[in-house]
C-alpha atoms as a PDB file:
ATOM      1  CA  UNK A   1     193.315  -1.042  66.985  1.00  0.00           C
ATOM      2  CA  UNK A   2     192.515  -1.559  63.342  1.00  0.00           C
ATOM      3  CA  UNK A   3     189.844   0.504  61.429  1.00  0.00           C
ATOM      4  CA  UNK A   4     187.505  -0.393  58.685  1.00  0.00           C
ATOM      5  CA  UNK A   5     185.971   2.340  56.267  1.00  0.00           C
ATOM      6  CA  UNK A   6     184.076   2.019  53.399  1.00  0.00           C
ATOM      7  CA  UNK A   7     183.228   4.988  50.478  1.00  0.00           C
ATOM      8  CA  UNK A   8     179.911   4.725  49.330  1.00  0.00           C
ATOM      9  CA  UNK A   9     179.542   6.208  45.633  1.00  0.00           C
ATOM     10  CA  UNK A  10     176.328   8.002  43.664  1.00  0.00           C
ATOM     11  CA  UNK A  11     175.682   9.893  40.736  1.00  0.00           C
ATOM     12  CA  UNK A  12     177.454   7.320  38.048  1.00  0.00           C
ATOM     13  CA  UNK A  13     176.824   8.808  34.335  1.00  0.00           C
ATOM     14  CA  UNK A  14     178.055   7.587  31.027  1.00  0.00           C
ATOM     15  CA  UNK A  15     177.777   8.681  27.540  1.00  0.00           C
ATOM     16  CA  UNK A  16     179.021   5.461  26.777  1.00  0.00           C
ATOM     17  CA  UNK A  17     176.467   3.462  28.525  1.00  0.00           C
ATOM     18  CA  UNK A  18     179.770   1.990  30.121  1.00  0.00           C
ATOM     19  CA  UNK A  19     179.135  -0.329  33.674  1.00  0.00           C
ATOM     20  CA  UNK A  20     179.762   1.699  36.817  1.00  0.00           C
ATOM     21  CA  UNK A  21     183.619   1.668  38.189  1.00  0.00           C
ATOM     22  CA  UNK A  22     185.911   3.617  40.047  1.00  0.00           C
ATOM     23  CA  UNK A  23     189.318   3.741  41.495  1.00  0.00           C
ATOM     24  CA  UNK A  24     190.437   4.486  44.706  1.00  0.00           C
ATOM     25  CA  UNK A  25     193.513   6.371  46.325  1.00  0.00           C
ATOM     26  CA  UNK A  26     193.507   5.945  50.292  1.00  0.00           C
ATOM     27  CA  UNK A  27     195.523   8.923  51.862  1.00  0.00           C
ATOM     28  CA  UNK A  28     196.164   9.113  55.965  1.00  0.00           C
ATOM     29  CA  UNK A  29     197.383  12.769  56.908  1.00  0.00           C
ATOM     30  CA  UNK A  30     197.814  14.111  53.069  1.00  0.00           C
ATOM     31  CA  UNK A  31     200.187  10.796  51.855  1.00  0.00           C
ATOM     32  CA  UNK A  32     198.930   8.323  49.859  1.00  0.00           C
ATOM     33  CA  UNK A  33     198.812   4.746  51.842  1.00  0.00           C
ATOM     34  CA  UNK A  34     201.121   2.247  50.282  1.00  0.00           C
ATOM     35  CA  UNK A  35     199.862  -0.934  49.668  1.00  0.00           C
ATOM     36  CA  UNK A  36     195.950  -0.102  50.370  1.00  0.00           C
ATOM     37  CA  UNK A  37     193.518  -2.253  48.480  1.00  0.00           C
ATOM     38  CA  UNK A  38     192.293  -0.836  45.197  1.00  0.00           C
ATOM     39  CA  UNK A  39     188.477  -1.104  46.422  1.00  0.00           C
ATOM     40  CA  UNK A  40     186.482   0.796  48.599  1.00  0.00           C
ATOM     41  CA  UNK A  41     187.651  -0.664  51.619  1.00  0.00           C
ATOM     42  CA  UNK A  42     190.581  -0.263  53.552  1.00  0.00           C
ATOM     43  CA  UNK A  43     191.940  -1.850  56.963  1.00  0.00           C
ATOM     44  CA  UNK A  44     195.004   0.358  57.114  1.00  0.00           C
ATOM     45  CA  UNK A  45     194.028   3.049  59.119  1.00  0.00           C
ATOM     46  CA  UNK A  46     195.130   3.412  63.200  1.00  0.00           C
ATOM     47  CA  UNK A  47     193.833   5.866  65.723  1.00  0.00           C
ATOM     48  CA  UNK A  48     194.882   9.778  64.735  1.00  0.00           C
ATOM     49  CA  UNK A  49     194.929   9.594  61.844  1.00  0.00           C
ATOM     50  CA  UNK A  50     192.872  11.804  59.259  1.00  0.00           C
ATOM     51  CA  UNK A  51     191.884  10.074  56.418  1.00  0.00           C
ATOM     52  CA  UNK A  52     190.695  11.386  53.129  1.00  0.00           C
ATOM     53  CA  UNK A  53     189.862   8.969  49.721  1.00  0.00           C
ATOM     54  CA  UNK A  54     190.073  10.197  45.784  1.00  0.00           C
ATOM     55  CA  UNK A  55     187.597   8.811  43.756  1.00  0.00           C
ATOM     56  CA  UNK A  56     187.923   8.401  40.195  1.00  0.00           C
ATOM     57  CA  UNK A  57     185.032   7.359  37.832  1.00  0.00           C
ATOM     58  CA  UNK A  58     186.759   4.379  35.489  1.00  0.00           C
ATOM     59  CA  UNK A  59     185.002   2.863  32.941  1.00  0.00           C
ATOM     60  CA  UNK A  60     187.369   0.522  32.334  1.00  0.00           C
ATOM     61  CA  UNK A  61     189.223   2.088  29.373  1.00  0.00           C
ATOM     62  CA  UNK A  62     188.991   5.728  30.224  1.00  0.00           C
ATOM     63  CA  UNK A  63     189.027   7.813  33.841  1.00  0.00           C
ATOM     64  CA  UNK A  64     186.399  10.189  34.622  1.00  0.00           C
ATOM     65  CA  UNK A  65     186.013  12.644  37.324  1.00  0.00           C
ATOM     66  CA  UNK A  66     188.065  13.041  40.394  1.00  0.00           C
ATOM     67  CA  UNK A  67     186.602  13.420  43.507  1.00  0.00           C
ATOM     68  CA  UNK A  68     187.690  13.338  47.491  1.00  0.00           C
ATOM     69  CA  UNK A  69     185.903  12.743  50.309  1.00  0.00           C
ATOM     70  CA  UNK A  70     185.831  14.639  53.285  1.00  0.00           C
ATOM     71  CA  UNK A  71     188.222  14.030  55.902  1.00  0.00           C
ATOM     72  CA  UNK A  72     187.620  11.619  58.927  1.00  0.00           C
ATOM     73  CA  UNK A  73     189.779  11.024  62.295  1.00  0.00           C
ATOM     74  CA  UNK A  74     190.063   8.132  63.668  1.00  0.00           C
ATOM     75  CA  UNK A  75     189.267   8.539  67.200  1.00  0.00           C
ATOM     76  CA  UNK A  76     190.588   6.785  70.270  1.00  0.00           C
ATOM     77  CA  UNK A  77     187.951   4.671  72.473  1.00  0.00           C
ATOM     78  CA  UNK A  78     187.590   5.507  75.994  1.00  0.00           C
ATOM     79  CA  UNK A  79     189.035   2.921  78.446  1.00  0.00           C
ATOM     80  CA  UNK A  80     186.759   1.746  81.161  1.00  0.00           C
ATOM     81  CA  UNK A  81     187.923   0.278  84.932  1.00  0.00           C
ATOM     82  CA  UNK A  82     185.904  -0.968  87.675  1.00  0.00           C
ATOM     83  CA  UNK A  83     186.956  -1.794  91.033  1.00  0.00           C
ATOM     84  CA  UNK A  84     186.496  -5.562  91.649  1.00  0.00           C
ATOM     85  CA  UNK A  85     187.281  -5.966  94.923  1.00  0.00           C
ATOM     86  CA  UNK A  86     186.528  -5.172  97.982  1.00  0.00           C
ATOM     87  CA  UNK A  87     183.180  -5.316  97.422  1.00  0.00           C
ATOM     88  CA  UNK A  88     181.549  -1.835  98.062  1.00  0.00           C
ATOM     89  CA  UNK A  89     180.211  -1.687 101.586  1.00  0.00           C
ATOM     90  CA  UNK A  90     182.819  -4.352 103.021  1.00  0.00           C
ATOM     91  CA  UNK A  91     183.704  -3.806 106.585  1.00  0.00           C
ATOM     92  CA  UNK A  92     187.286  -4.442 107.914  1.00  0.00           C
ATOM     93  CA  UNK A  93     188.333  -4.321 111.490  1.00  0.00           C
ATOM     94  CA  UNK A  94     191.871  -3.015 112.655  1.00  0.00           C
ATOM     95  CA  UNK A  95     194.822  -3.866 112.025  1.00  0.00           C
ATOM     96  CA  UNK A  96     193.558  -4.133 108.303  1.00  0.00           C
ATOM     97  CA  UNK A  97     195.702  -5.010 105.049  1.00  0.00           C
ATOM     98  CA  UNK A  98     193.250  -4.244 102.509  1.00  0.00           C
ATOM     99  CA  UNK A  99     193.868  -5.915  98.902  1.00  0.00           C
ATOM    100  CA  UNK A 100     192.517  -3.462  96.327  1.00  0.00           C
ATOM    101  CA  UNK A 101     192.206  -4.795  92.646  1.00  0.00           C
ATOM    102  CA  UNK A 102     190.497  -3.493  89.287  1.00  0.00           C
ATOM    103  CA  UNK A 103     189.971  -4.584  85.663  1.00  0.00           C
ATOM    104  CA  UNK A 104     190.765  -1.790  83.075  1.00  0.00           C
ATOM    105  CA  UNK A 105     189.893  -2.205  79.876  1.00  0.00           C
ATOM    106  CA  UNK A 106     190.212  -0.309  76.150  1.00  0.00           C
ATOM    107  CA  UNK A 107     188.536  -1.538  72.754  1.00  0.00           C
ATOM    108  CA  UNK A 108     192.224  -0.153  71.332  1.00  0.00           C
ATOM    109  CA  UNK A 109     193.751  -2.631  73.345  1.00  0.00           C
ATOM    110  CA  UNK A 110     196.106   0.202  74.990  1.00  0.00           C
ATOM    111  CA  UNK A 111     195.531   0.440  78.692  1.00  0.00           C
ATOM    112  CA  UNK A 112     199.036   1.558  80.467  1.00  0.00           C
ATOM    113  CA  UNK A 113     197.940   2.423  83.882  1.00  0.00           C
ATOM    114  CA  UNK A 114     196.002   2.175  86.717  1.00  0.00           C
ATOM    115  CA  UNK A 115     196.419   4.190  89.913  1.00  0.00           C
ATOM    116  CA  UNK A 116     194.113   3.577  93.136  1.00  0.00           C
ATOM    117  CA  UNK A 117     192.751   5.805  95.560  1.00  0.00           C
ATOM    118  CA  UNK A 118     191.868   6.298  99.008  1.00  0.00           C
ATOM    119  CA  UNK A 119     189.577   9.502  99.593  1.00  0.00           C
ATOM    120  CA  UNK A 120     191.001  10.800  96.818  1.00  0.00           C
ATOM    121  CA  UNK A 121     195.024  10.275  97.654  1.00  0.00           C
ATOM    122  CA  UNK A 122     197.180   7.708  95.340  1.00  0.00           C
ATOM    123  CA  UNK A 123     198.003   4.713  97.666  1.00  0.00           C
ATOM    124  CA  UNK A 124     200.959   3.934  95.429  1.00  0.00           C
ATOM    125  CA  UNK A 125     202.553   4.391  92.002  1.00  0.00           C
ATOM    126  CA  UNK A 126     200.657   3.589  89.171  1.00  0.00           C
ATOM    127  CA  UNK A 127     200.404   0.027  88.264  1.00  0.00           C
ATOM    128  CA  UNK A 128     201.242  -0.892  84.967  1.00  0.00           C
ATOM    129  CA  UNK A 129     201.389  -4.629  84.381  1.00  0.00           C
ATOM    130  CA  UNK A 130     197.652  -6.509  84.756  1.00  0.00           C
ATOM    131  CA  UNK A 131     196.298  -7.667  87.250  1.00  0.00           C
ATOM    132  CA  UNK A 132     196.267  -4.300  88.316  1.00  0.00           C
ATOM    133  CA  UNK A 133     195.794  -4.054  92.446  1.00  0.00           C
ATOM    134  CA  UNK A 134     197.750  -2.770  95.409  1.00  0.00           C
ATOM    135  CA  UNK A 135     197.606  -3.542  99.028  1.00  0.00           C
ATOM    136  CA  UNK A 136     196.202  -1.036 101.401  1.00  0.00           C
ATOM    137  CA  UNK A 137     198.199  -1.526 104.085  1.00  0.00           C
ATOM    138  CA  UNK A 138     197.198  -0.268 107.509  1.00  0.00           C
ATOM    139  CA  UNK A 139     193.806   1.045 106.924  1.00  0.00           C
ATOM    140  CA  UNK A 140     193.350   3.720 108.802  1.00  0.00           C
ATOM    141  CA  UNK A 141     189.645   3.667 111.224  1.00  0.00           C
ATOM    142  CA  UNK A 142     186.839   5.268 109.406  1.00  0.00           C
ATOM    143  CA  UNK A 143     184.558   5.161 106.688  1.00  0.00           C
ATOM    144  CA  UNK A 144     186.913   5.457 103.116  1.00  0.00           C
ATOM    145  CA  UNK A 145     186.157   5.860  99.072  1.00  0.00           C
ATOM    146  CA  UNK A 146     188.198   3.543  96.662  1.00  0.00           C
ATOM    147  CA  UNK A 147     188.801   4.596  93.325  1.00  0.00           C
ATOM    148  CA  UNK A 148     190.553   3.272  90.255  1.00  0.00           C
ATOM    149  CA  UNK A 149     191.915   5.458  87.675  1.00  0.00           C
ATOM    150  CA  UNK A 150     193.166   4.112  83.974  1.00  0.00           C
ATOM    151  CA  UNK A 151     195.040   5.834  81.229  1.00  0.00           C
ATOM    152  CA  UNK A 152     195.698   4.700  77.977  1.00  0.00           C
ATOM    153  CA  UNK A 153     198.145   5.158  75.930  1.00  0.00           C
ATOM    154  CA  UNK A 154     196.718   8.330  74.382  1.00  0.00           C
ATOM    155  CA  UNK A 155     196.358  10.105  77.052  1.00  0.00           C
ATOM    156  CA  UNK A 156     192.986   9.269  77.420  1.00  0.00           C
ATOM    157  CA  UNK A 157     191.555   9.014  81.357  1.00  0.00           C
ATOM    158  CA  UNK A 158     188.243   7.402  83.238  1.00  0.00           C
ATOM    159  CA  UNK A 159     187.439   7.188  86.844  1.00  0.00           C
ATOM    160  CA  UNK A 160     185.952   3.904  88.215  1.00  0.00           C
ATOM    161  CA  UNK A 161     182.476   4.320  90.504  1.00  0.00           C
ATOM    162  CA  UNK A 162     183.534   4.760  94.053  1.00  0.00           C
ATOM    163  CA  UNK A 163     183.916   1.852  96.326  1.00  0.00           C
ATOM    164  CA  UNK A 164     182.795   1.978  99.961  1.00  0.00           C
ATOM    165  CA  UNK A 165     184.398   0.540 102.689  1.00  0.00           C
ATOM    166  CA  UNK A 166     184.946   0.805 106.622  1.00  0.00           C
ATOM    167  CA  UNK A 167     187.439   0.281 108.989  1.00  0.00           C
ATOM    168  CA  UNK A 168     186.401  -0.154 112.540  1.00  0.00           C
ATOM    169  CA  UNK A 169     188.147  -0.862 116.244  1.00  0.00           C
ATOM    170  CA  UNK A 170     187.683  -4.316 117.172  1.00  0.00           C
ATOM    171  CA  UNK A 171     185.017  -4.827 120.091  1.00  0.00           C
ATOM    172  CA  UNK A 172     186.509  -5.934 123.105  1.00  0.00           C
ATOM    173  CA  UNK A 173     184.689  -8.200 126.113  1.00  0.00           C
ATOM    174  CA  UNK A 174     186.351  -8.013 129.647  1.00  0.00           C
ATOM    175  CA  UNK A 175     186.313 -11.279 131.491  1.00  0.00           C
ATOM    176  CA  UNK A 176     186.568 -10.539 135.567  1.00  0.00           C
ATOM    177  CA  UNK A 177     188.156 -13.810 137.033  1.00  0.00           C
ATOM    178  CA  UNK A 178     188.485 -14.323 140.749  1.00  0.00           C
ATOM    179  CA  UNK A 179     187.298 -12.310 143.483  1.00  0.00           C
ATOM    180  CA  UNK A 180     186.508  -8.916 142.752  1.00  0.00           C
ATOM    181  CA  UNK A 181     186.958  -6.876 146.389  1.00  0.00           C
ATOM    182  CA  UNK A 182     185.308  -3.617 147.155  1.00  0.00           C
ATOM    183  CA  UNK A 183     187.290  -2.048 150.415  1.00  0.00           C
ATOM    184  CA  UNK A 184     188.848  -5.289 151.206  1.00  0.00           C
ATOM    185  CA  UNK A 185     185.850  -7.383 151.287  1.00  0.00           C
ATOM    186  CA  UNK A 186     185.208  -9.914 148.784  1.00  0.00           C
ATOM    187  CA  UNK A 187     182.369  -9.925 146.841  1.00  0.00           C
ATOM    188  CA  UNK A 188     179.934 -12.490 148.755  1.00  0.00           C
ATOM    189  CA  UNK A 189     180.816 -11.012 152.200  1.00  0.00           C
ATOM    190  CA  UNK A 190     178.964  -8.387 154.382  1.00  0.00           C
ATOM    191  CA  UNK A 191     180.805  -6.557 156.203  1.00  0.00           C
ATOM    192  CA  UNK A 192     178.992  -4.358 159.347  1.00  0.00           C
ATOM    193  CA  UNK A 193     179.326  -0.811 158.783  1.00  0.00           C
ATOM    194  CA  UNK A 194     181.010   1.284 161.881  1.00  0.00           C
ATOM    195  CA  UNK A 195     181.001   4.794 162.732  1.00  0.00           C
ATOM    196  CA  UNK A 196     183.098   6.481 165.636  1.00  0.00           C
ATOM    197  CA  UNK A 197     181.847   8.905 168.158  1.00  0.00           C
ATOM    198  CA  UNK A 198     182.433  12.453 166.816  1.00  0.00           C
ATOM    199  CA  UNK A 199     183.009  13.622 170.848  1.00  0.00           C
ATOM    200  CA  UNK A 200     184.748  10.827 172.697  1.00  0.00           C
ATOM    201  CA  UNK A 201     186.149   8.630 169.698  1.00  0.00           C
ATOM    202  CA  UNK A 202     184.205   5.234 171.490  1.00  0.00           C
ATOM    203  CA  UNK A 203     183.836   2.867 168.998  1.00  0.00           C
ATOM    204  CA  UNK A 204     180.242   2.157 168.434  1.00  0.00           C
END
């Protein structure tokens, strides 16, 4: 990622009654930059580094006073990732692959991973290449939290928003076919009930 600054000079005196000028020395971590522009701006600056300016008054024939700024880092952006699929709240019945996917993104242009996770566990290696996704693969039953992770290449970290998703037992309908007998007697039949004598074992 490329950076733009720009020195903004005040206070321009001249006994002379010369026009306003200066020069300008661009310096990233204490060293001069080679081949900066002469003016105010420069587009040679990258993340880390600590960049400082000298300032010299010029007339145009003679130099003046020398001043430099004070110093400024160029800081890393944040990356950013969002889960785009499942949507949050999906419902999945078992057995369930689940394809989990996410878009990462860095205004340095220097994402280098994104890892997934289930309730808080990895589901695989980090994934390096974009698209960036993995396949849940036997979901286990139960209500379950997706999460992406990215890092750049900075060491910088952010946590996508949670993803909801459950993972239910199929419902099953039992179909009776046929006759369905109770004690040997198909359904549709009446049998008589019969007893036997407690004293003389006549059937009754």
């Amino acid at each position: 990622m490329t950076n733009t600054l720009v020195v903004q000079c005040t206070g321009w005196s001249d006994a002379d009654g010369d026009a306003e000028g200066y020069r300008y020395q661009w310096q990233t971590n204490g060293n001069a930059v080679a081949g900066a522009p002469a003016g105010a701006r420069s587009a040679c600056f990258r993340v880390g580094d600590s960049v400082t300016c000298l300032v010299t008054a010029w007339d145009g024939a003679a130099a003046g006073t020398c001043l430099e700024t004070a110093p400024r880092v160029i800081a890393s952006r944040q990356p950013t990732v969002s889960i785009t699929a499942p949507a949050n709240g999906t419902a999945f019945v078992t057995p369930a692959s689940i394809a989990v996917s996410a878009v990462a993104t860095n205004a340095d242009g220097l994402v280098t991973q994104v890892t997934f996770f289930v309730d808080g566990t990895p589901l695989a290696a980090p994934d390096t290449t974009p698209p960036f996704g993995v396949v849940w693969a036997n979901a286990a039953t139960g209500t379950h939290h997706l999460t992406a992770q990215v890092r750049d290449v900075f060491g910088n970290v952010a946590t996508s928003l949670s993803c909801a998703v459950t993972v239910a037992i199929p419902s099953r309908v039992i179909q009776l076919q046929g006759d369905l007998a109770f004690g040997g007697v198909p359904v549709g039949q009446v049998s008589q009930p019969s007893c036997r004598s407690p004293t003389s074992g006549i059937l009754l």
